[in-house]
N, C-alpha and C. Protein backbone atom coordinates (compact mmCIF):
# COMPACT_ATOMS: atom_id res chain seq x y z
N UNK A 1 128.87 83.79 102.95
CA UNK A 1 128.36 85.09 103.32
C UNK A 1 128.86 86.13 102.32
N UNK A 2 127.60 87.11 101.65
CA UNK A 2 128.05 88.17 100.40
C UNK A 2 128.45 89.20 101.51
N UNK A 3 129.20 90.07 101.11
CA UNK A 3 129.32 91.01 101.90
C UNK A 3 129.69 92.44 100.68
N UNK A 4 129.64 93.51 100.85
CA UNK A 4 130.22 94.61 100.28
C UNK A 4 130.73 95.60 101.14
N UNK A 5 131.57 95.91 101.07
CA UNK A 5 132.27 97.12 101.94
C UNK A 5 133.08 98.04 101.16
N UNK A 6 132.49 99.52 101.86
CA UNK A 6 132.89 100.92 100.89
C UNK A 6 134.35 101.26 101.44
N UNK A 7 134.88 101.64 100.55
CA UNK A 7 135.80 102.90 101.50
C UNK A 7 136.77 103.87 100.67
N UNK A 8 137.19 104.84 100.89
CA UNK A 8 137.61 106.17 100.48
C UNK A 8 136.71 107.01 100.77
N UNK A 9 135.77 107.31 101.67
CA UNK A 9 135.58 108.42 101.80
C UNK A 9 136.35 109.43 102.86
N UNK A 10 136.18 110.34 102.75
CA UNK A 10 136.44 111.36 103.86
C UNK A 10 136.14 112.80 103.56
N UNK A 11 136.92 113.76 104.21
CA UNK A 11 136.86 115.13 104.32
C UNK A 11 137.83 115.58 103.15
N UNK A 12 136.92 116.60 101.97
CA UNK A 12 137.55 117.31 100.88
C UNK A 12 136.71 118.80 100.74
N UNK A 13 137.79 119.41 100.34
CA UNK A 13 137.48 121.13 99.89
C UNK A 13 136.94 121.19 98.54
N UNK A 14 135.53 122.09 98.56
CA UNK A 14 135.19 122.06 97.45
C UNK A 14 135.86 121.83 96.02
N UNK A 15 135.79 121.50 94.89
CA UNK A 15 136.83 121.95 93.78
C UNK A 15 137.36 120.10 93.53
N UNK A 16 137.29 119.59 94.74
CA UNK A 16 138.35 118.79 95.08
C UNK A 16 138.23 117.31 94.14
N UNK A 17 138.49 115.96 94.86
CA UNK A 17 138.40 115.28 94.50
C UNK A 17 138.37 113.74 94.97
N UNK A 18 137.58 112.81 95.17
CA UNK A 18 137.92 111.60 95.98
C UNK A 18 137.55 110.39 95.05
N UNK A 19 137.84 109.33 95.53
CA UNK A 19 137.65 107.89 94.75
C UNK A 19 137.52 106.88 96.08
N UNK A 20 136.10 106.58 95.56
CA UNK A 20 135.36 105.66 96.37
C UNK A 20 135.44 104.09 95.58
N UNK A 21 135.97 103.16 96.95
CA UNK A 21 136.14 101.98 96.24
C UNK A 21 134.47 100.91 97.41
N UNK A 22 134.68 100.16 96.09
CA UNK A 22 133.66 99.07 96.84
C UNK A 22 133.86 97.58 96.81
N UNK A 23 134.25 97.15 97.41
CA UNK A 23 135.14 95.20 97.41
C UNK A 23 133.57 94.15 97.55
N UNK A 24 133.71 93.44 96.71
CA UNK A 24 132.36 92.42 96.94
C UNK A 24 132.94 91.05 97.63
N UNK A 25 132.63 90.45 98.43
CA UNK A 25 133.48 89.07 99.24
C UNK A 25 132.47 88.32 99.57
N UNK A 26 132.80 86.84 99.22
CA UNK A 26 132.01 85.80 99.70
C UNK A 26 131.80 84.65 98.53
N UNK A 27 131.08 83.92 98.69
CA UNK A 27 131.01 82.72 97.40
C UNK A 27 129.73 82.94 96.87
N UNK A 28 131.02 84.00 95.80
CA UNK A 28 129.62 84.64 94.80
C UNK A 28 129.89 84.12 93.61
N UNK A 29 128.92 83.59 92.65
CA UNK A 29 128.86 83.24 91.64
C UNK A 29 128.79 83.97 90.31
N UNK A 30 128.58 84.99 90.14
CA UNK A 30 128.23 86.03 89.72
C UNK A 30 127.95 87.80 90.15
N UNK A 31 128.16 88.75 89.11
CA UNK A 31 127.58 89.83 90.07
C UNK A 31 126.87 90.89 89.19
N UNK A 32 126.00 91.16 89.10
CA UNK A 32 125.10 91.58 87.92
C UNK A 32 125.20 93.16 88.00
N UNK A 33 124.36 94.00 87.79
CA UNK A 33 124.03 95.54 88.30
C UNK A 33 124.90 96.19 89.41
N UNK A 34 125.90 96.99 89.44
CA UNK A 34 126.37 97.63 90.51
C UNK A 34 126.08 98.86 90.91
N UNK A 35 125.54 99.79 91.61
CA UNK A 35 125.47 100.85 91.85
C UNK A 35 125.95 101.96 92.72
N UNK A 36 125.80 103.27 92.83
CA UNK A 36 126.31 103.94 93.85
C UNK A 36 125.05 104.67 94.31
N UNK A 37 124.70 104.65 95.39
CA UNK A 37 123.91 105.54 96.05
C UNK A 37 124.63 106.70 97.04
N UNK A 38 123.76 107.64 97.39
CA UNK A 38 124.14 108.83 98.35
C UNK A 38 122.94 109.10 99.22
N UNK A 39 122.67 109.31 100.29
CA UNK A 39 122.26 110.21 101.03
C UNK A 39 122.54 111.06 101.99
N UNK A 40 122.22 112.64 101.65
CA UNK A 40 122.38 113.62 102.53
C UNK A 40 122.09 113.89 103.32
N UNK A 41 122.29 114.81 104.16
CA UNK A 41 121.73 115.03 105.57
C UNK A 41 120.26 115.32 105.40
N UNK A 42 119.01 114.84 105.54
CA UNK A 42 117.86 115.56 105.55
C UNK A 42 117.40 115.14 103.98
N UNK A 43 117.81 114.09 103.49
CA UNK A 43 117.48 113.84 102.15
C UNK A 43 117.49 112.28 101.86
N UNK A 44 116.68 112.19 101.08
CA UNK A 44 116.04 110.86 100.25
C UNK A 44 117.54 110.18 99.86
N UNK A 45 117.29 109.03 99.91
CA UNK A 45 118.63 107.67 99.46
C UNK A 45 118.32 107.94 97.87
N UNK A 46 119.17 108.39 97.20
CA UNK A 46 118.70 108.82 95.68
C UNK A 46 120.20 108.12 95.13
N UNK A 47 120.13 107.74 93.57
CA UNK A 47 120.76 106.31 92.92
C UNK A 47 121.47 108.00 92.21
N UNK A 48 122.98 106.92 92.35
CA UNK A 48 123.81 108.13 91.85
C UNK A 48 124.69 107.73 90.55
N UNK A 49 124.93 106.60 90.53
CA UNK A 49 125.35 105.99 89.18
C UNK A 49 125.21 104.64 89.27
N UNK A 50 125.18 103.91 87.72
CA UNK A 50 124.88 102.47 87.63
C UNK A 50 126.02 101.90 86.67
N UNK A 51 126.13 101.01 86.30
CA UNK A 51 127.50 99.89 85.94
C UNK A 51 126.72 98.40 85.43
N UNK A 52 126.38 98.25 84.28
CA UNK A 52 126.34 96.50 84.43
C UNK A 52 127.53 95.61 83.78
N UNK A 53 127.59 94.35 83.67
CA UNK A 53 128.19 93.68 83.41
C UNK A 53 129.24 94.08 82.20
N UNK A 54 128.78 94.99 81.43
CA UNK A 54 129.73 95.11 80.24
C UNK A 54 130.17 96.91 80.43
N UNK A 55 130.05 96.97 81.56
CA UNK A 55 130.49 98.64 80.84
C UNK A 55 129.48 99.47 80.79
N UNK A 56 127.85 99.40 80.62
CA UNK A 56 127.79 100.36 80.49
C UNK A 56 127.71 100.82 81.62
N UNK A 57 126.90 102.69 81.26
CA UNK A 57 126.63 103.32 82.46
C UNK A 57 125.79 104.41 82.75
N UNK A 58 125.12 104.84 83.52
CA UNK A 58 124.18 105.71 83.57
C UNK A 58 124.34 106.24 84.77
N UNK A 59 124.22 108.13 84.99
CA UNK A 59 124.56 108.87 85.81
C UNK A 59 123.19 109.59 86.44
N UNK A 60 123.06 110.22 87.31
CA UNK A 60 122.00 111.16 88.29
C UNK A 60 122.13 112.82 86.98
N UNK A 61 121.76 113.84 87.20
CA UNK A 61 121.77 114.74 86.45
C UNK A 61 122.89 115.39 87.04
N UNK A 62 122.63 115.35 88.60
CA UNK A 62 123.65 116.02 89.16
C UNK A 62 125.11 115.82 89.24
N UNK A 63 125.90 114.98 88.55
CA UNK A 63 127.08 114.19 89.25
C UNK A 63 127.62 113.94 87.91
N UNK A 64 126.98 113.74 86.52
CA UNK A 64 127.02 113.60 85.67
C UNK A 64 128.16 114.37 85.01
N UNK A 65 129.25 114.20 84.10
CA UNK A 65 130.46 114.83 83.77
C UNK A 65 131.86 115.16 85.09
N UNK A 66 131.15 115.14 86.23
CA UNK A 66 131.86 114.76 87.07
C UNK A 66 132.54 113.58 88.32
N UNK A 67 131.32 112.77 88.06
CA UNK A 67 131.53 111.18 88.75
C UNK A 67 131.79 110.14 87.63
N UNK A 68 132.45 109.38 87.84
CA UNK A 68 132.72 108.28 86.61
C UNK A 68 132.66 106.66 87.81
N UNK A 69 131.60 106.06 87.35
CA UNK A 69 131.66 104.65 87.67
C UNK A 69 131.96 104.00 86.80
N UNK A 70 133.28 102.56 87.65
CA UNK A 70 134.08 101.83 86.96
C UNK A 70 133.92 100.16 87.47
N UNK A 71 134.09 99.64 87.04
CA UNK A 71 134.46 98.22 87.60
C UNK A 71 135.04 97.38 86.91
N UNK A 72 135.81 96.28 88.00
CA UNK A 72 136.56 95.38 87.41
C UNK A 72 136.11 94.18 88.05
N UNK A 73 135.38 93.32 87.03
CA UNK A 73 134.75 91.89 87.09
C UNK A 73 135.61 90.73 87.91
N UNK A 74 136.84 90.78 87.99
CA UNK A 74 137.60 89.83 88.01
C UNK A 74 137.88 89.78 89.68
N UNK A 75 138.11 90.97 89.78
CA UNK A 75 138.56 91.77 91.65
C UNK A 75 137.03 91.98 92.07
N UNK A 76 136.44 92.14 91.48
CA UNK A 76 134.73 91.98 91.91
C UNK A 76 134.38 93.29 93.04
N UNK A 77 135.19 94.51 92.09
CA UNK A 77 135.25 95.63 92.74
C UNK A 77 134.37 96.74 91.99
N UNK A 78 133.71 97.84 92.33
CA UNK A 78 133.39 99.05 91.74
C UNK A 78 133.55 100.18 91.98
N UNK A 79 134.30 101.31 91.76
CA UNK A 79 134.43 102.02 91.53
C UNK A 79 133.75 103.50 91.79
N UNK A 80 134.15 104.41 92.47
CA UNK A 80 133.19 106.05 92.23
C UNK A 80 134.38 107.11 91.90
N UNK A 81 134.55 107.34 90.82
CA UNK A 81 135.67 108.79 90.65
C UNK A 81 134.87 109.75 90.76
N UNK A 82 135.00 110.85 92.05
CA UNK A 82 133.96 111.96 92.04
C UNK A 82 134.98 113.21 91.61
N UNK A 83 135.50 113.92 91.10
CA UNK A 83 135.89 115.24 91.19
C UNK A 83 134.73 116.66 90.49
N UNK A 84 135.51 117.58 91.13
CA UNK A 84 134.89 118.62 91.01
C UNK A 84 133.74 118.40 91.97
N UNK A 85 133.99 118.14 93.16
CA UNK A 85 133.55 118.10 94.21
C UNK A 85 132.60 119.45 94.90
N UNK A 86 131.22 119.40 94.69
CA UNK A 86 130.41 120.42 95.44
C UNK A 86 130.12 120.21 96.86
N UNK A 87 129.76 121.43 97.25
CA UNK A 87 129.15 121.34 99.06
C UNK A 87 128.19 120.50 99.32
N UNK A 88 127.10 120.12 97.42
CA UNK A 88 125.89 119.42 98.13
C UNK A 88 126.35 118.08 97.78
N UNK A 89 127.41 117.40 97.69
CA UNK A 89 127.73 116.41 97.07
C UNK A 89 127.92 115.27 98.73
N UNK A 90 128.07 116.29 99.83
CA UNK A 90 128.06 115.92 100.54
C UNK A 90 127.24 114.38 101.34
N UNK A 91 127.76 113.58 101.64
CA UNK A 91 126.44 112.44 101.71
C UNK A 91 127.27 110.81 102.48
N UNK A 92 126.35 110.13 102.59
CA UNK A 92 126.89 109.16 103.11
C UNK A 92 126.82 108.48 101.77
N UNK A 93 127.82 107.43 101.10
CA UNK A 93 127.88 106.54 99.77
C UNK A 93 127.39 105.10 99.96
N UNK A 94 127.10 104.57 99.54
CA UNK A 94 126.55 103.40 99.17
C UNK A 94 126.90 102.14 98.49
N UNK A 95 126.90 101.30 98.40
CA UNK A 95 127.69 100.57 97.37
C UNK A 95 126.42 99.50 97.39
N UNK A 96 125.80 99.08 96.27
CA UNK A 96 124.69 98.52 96.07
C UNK A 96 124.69 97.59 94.54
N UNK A 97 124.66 96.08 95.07
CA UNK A 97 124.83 95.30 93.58
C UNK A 97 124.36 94.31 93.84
N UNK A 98 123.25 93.83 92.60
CA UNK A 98 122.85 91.81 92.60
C UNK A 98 123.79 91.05 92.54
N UNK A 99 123.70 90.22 93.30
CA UNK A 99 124.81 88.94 93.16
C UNK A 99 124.06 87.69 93.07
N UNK A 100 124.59 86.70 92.63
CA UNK A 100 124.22 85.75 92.57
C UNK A 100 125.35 84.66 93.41
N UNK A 101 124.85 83.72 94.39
CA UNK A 101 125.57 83.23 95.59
C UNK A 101 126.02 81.97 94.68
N UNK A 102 127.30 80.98 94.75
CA UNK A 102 127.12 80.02 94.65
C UNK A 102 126.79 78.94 94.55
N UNK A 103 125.61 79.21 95.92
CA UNK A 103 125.00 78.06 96.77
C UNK A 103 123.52 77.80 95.54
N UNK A 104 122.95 79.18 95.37
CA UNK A 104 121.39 78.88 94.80
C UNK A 104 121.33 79.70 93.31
N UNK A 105 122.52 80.56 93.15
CA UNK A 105 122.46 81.07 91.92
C UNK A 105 121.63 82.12 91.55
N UNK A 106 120.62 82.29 92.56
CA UNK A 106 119.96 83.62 92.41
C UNK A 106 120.19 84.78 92.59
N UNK A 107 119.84 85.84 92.02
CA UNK A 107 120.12 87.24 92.33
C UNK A 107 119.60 87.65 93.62
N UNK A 108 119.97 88.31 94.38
CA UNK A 108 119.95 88.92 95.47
C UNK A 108 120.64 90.22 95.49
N UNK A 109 119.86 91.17 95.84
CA UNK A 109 120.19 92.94 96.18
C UNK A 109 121.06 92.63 97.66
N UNK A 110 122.54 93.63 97.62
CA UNK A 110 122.96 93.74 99.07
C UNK A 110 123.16 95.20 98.80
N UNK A 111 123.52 95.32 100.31
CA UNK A 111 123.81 96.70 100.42
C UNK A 111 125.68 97.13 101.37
N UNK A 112 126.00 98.04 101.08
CA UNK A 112 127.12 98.37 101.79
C UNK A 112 126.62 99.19 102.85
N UNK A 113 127.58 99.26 103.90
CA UNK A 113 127.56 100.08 105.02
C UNK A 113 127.54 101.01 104.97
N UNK A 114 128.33 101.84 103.90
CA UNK A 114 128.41 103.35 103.51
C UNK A 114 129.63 103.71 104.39
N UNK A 115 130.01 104.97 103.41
CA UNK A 115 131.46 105.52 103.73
C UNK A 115 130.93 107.26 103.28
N UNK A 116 131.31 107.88 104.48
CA UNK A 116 131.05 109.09 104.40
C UNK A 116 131.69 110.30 103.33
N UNK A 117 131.02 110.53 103.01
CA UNK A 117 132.26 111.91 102.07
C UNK A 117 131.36 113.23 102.46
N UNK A 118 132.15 114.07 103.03
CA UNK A 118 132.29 115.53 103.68
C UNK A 118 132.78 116.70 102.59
N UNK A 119 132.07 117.41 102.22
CA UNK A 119 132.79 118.78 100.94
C UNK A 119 132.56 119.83 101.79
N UNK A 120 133.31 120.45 102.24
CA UNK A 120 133.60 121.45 103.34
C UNK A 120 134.38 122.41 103.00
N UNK A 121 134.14 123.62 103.11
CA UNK A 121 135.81 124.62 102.95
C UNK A 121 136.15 125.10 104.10
């Protein structure tokens, strides 16, 4: 069984700063594309940064100079450094990556549960 599960989110004051982690578990063979998604209250599931296998990376317009996605292949973890934290940054997070299972070797999209992050003053 793949599983992904988020966590670090919570409640921060504008300005601020949080780090969202994402753990991948199960008999995975591989793990291709990682991503971060967000959605806000009253708003579209919109792709907030991406990660593949080597490093690179690609950001949203909005989040860009201030979110940094990271990962480490080995711990089969990824990464969200958000600072400079806005009010609209507000959102539930996502943790979204292909894996490939042991069993059949194919890629397969999962999704995380999501972990809330709150920008409040």
């Amino acid at each position: 069984q793949v599983q992904l599960v988020e966590s670090g989110g919570g409640l921060v004051q504008p300005g601020g700063s949080l780090r969202l982690s994402c753990a991948a578990s199960g008999t995975i063979f591989s793990i291709g594309i990682m991503n971060w998604y967000r959605q806000g209250p009253g708003n579209q599931r919109e792709l907030v940064a991406v990660i593949d296998r080597s490093g690179g990376t690609d950001y949203a317009d909005s989040v860009k100079g201030r979110f940094t996605i990271s990962r480490d292949n080995d711990q089969k973890m990824v990464y969200l450094q958000m600072n400079s934290l806005k009010l609209e940054d507000t959102a539930n997070y996502y943790c979204n990556a292909d894996i490939a299972s042991s069993t059949d070797y194919r890629l397969k999209n999962y999704w995380g549960q999501g972990t809330q992050v709150t920008v409040s003053s």
